[in-house]
PDB file of N, CA and C in Angstrom:
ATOM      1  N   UNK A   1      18.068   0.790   6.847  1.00  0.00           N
ATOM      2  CA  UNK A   1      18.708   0.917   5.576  1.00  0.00           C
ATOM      3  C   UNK A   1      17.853   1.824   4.690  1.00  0.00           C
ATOM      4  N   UNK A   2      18.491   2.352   3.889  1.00  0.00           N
ATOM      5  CA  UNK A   2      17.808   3.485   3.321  1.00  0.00           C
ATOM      6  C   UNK A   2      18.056   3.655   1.047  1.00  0.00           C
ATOM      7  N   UNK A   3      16.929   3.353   1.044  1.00  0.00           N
ATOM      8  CA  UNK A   3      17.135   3.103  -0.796  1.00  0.00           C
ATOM      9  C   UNK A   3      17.130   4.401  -1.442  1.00  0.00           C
ATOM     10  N   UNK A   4      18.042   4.841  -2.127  1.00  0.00           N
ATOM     11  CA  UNK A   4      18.177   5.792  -3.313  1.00  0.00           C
ATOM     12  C   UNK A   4      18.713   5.125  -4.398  1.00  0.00           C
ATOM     13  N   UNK A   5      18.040   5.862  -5.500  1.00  0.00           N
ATOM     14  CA  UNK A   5      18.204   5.193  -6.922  1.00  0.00           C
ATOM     15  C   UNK A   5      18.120   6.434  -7.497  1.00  0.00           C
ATOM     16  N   UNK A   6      18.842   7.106  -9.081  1.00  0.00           N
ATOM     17  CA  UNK A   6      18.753   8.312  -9.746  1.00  0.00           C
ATOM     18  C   UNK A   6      18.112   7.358 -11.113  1.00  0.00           C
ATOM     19  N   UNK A   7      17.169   7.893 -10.978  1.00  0.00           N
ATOM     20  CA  UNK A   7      16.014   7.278 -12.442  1.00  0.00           C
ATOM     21  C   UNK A   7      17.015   7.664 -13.687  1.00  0.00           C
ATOM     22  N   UNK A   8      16.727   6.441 -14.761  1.00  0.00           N
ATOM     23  CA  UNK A   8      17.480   6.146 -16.000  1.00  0.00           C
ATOM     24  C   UNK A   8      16.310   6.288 -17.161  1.00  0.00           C
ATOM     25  N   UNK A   9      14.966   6.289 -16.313  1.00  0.00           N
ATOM     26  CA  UNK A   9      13.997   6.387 -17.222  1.00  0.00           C
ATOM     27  C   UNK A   9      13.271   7.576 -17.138  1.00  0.00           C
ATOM     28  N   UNK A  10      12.811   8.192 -16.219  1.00  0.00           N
ATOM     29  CA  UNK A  10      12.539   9.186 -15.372  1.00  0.00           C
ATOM     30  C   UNK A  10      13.818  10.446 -15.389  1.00  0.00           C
ATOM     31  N   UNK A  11      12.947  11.594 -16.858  1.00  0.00           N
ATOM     32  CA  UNK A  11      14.368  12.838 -16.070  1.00  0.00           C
ATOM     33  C   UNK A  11      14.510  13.166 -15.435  1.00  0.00           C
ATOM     34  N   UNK A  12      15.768  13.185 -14.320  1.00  0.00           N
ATOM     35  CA  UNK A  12      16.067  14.333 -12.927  1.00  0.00           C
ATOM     36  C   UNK A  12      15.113  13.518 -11.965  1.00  0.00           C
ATOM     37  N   UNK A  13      15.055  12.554 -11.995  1.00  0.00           N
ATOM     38  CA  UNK A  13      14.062  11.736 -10.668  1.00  0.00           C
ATOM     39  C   UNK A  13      15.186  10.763  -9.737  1.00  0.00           C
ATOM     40  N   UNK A  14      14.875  11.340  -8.404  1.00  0.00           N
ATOM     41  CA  UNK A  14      15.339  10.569  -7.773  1.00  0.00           C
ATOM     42  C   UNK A  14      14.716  10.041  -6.701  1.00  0.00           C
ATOM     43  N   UNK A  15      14.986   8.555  -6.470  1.00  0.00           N
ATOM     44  CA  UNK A  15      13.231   7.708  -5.845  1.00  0.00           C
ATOM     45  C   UNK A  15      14.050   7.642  -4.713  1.00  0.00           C
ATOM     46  N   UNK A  16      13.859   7.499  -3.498  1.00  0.00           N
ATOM     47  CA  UNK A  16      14.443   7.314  -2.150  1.00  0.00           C
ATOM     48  C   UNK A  16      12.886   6.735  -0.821  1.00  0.00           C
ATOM     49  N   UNK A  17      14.063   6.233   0.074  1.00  0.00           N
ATOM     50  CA  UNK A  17      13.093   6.020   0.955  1.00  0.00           C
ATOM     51  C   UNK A  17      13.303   6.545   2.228  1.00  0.00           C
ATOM     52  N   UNK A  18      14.338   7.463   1.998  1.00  0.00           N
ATOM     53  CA  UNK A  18      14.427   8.265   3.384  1.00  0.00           C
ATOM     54  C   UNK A  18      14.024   9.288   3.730  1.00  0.00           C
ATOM     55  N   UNK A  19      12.974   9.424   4.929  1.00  0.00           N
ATOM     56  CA  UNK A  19      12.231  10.290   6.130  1.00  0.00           C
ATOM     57  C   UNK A  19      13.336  11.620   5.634  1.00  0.00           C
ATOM     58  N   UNK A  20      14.884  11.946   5.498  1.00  0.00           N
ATOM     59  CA  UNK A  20      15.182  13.263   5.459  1.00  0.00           C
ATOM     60  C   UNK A  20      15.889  13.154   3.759  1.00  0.00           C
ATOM     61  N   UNK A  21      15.163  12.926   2.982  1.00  0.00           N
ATOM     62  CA  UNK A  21      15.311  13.439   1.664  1.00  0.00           C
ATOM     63  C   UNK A  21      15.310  15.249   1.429  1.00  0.00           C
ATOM     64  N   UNK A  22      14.253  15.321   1.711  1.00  0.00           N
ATOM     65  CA  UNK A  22      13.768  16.841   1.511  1.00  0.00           C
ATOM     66  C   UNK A  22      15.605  17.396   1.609  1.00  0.00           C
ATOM     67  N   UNK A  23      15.875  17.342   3.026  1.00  0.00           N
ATOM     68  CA  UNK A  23      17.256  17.944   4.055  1.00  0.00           C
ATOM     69  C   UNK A  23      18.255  17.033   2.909  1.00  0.00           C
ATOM     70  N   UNK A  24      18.905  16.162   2.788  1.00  0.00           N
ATOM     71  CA  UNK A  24      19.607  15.711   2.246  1.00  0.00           C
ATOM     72  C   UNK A  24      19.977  15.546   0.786  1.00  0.00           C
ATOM     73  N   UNK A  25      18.773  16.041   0.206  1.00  0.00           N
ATOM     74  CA  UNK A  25      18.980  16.060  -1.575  1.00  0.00           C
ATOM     75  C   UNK A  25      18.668  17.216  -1.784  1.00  0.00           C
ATOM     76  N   UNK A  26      18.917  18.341  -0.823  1.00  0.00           N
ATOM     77  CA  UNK A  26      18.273  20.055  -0.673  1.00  0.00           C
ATOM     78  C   UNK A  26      19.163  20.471  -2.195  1.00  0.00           C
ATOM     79  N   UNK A  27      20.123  20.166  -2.717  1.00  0.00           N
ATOM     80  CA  UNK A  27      21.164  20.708  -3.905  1.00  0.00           C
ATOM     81  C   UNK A  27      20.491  20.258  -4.975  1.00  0.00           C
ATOM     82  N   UNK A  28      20.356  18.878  -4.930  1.00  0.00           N
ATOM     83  CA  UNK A  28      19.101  17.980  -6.387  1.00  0.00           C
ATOM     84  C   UNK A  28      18.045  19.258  -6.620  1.00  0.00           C
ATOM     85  N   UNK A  29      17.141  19.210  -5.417  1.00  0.00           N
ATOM     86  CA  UNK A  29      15.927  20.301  -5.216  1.00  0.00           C
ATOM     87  C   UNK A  29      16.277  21.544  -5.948  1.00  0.00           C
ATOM     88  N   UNK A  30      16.758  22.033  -5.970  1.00  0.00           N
ATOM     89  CA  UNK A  30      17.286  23.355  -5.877  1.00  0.00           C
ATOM     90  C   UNK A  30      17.539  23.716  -7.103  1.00  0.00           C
ATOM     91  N   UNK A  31      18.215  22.380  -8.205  1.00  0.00           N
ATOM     92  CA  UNK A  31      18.689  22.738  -9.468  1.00  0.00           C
ATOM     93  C   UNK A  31      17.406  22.106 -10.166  1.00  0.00           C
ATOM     94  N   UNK A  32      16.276  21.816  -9.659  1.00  0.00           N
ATOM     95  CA  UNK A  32      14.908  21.422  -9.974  1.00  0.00           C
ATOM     96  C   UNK A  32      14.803  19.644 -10.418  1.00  0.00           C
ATOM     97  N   UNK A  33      15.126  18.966  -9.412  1.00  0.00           N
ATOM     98  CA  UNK A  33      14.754  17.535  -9.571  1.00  0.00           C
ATOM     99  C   UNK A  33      13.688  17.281  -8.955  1.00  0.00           C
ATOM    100  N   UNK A  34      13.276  16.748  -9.015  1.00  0.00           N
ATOM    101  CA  UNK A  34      12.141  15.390  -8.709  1.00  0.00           C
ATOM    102  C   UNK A  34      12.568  14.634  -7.796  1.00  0.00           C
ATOM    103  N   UNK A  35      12.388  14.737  -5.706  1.00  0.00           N
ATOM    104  CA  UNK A  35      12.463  13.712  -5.973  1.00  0.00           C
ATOM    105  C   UNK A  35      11.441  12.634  -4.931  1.00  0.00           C
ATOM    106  N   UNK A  36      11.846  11.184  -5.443  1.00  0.00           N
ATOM    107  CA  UNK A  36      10.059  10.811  -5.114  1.00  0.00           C
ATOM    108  C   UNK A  36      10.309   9.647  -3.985  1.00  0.00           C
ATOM    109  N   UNK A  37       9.522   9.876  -2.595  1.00  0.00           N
ATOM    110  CA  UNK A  37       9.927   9.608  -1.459  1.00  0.00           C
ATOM    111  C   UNK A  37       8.992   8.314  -1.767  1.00  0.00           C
ATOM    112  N   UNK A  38       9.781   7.065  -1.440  1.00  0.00           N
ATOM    113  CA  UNK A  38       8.696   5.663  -1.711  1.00  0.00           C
ATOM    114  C   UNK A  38       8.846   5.207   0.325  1.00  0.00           C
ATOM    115  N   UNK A  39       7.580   4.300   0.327  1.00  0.00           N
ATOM    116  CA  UNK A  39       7.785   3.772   2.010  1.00  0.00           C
ATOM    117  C   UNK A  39       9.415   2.963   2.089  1.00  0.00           C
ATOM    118  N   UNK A  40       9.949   2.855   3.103  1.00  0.00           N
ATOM    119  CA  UNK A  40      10.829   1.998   3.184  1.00  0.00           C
ATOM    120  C   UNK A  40      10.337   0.582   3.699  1.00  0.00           C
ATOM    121  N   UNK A  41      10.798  -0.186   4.538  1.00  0.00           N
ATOM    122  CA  UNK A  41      10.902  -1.806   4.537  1.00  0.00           C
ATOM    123  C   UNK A  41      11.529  -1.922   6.214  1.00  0.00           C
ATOM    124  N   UNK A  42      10.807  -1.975   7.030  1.00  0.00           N
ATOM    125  CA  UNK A  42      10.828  -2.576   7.904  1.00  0.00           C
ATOM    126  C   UNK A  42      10.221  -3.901   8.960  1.00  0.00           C
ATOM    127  N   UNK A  43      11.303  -4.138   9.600  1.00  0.00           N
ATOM    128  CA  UNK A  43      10.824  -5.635  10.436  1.00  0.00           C
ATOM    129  C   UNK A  43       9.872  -5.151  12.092  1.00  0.00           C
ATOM    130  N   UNK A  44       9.148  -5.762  12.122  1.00  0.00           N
ATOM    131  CA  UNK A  44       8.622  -5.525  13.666  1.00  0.00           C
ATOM    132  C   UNK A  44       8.626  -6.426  14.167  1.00  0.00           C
ATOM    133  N   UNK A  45       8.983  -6.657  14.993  1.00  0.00           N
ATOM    134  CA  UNK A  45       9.852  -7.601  15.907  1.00  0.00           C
ATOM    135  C   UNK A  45       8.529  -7.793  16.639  1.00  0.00           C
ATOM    136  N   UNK A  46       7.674  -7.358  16.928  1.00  0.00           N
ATOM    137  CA  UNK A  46       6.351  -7.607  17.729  1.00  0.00           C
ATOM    138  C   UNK A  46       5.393  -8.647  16.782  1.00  0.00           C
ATOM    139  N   UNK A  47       4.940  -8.460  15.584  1.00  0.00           N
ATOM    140  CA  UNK A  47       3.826  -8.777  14.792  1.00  0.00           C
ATOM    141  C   UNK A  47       5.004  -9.919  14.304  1.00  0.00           C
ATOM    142  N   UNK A  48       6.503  -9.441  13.839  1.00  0.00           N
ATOM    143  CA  UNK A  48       7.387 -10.911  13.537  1.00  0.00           C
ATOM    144  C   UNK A  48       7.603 -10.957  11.964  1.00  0.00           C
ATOM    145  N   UNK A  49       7.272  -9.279  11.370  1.00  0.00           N
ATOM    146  CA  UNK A  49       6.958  -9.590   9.927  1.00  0.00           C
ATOM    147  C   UNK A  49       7.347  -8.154   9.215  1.00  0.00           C
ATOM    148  N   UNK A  50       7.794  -8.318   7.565  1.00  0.00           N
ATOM    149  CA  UNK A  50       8.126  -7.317   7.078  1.00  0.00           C
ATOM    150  C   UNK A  50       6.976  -5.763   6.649  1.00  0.00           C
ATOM    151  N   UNK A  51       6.953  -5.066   6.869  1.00  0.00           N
ATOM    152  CA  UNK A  51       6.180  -4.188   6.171  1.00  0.00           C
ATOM    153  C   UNK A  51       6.390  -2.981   5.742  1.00  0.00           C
ATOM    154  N   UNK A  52       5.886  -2.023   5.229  1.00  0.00           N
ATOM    155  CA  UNK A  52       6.118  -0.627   4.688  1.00  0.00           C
ATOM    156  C   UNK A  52       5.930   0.186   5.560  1.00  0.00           C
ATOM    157  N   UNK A  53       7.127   1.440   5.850  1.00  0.00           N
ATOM    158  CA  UNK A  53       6.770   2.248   7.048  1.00  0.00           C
ATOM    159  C   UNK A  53       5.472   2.952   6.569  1.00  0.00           C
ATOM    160  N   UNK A  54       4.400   3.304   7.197  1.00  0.00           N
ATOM    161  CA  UNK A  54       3.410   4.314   7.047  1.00  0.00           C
ATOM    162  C   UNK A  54       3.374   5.580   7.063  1.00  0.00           C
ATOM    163  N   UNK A  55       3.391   5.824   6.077  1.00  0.00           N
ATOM    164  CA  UNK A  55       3.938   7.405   6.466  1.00  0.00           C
ATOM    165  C   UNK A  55       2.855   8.426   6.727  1.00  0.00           C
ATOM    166  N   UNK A  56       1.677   7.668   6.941  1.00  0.00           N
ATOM    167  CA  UNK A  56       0.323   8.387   7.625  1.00  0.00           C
ATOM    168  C   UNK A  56       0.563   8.478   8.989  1.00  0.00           C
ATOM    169  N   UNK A  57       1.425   7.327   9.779  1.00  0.00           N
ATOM    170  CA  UNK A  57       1.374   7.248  11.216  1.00  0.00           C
ATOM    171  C   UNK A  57       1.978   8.734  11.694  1.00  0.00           C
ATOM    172  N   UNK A  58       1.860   8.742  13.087  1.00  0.00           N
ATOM    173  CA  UNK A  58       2.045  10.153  13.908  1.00  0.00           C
ATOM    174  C   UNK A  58       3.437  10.857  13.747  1.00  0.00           C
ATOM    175  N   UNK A  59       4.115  10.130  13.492  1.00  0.00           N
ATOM    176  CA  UNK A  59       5.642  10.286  14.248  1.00  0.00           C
ATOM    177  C   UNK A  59       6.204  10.762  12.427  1.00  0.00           C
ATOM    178  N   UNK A  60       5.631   9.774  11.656  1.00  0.00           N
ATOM    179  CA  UNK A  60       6.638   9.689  10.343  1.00  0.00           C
ATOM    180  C   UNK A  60       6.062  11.018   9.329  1.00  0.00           C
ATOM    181  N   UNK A  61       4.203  11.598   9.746  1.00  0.00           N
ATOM    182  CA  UNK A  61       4.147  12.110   8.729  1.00  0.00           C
ATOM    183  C   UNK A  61       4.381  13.713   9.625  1.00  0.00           C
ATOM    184  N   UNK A  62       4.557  13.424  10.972  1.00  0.00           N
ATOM    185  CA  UNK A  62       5.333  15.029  11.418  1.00  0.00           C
ATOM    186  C   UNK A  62       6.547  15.330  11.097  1.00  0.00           C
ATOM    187  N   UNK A  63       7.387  14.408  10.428  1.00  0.00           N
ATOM    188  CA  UNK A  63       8.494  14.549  10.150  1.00  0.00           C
ATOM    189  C   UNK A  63       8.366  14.726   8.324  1.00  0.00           C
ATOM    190  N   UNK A  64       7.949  14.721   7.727  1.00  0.00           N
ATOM    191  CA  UNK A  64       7.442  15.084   6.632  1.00  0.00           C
ATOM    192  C   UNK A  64       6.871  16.000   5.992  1.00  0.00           C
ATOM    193  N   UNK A  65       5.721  16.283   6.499  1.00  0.00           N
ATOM    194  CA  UNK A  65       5.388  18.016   7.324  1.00  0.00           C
ATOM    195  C   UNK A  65       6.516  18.962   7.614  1.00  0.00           C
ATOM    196  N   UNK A  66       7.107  18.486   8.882  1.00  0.00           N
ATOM    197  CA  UNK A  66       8.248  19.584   8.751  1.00  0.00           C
ATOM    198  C   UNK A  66       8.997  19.721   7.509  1.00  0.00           C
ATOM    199  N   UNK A  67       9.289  18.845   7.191  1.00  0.00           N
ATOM    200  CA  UNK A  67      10.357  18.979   5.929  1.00  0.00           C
ATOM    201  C   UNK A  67       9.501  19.563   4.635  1.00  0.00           C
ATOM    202  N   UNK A  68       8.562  20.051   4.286  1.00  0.00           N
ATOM    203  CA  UNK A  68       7.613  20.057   3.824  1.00  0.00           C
ATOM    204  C   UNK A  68       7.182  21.190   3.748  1.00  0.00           C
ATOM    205  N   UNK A  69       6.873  21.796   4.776  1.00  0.00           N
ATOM    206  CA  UNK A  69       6.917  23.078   5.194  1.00  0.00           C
ATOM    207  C   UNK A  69       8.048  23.980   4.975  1.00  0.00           C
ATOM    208  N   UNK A  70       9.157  23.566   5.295  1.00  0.00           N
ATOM    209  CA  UNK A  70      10.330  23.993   5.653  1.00  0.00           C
ATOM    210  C   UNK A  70      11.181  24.602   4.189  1.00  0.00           C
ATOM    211  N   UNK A  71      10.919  23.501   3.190  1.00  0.00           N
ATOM    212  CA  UNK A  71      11.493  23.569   1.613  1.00  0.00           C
ATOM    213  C   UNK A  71      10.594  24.385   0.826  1.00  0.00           C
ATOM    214  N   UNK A  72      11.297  25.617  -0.020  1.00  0.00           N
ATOM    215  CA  UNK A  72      10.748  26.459  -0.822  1.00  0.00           C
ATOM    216  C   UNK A  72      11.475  26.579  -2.289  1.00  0.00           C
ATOM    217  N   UNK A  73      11.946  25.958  -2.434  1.00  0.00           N
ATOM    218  CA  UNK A  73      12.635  25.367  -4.043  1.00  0.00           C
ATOM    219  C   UNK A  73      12.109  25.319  -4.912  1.00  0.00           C
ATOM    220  N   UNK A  74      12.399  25.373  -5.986  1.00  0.00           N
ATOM    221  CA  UNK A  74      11.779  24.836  -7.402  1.00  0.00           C
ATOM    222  C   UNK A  74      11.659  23.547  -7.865  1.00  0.00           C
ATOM    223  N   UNK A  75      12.548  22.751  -6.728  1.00  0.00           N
ATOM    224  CA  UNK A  75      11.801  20.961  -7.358  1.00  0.00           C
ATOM    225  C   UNK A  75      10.701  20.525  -6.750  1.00  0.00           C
ATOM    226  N   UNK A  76      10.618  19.240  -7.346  1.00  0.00           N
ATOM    227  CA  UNK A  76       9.134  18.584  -7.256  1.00  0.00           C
ATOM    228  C   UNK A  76       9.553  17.614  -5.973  1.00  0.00           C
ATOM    229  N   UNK A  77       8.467  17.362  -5.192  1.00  0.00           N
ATOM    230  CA  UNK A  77       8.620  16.214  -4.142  1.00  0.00           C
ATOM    231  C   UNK A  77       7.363  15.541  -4.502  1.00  0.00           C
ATOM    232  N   UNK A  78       7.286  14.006  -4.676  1.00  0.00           N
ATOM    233  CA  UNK A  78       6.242  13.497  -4.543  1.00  0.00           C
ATOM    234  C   UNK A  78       6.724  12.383  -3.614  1.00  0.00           C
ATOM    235  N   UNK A  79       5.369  12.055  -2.458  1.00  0.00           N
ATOM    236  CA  UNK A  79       5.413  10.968  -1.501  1.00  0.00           C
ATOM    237  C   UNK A  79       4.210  10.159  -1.790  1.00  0.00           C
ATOM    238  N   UNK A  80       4.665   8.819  -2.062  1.00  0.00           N
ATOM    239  CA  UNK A  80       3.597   7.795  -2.273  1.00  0.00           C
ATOM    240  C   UNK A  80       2.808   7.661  -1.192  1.00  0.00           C
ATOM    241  N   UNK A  81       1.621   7.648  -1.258  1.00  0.00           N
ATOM    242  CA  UNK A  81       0.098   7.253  -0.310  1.00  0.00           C
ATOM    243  C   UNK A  81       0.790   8.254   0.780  1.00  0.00           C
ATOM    244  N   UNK A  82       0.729   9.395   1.059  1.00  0.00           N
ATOM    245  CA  UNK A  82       0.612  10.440   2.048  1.00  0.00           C
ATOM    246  C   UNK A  82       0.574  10.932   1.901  1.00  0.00           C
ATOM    247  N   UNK A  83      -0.665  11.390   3.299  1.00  0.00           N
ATOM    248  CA  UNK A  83      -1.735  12.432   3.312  1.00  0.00           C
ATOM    249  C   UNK A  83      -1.325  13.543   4.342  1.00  0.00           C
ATOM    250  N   UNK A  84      -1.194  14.716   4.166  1.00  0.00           N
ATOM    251  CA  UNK A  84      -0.262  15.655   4.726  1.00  0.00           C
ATOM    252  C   UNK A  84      -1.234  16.046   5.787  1.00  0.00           C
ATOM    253  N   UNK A  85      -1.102  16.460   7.132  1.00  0.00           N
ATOM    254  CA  UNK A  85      -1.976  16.589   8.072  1.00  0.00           C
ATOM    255  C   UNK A  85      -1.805  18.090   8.259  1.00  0.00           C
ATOM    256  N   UNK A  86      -1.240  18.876   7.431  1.00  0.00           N
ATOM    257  CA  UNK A  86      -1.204  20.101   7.490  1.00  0.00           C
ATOM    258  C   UNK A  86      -2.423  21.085   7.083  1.00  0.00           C
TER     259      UNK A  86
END
């Protein structure tokens, strides 16, 4: 499941927790929004418990990177606690 919210307090901010924001809010971007990638909320069925995806791990921050790389716009992206391995 995937959270987007358009900030009421925050101008032109939009908080999301989805891996393809960058790709999917490319029009927001473009007319210069903000928008600000938070971890999402997943279960691991191994450990048996809720937690925040990491978006330091291998898989989530190459996909971030790309998107990252890839966008040359005039909006802002901010991602909470990640560290770009680029």
């Amino acid at each position: 499941m995937v959270f987007i919210k358009i900030s009421s307090v925050v101008d032109k901010t939009i908080t999301t927790s989805s891996l393809n924001a960058i790709e999917n809010l490319k029009l927001y971007l473009d007319k210069g929004w903000t928008i600000d990638i938070i971890p999402g909320i997943v279960y691991d069925r191994v450990k048996d418990k809720v937690e925040d995806v990491n978006f330091n791990s291998y898989f989530v921050s190459d996909i971030l990177n790309k998107s990252l790389n890839e966008y040359n716009g005039k909006g802002k992206i901010l991602i909470k606690d990640y560290k770009s391995r680029c």
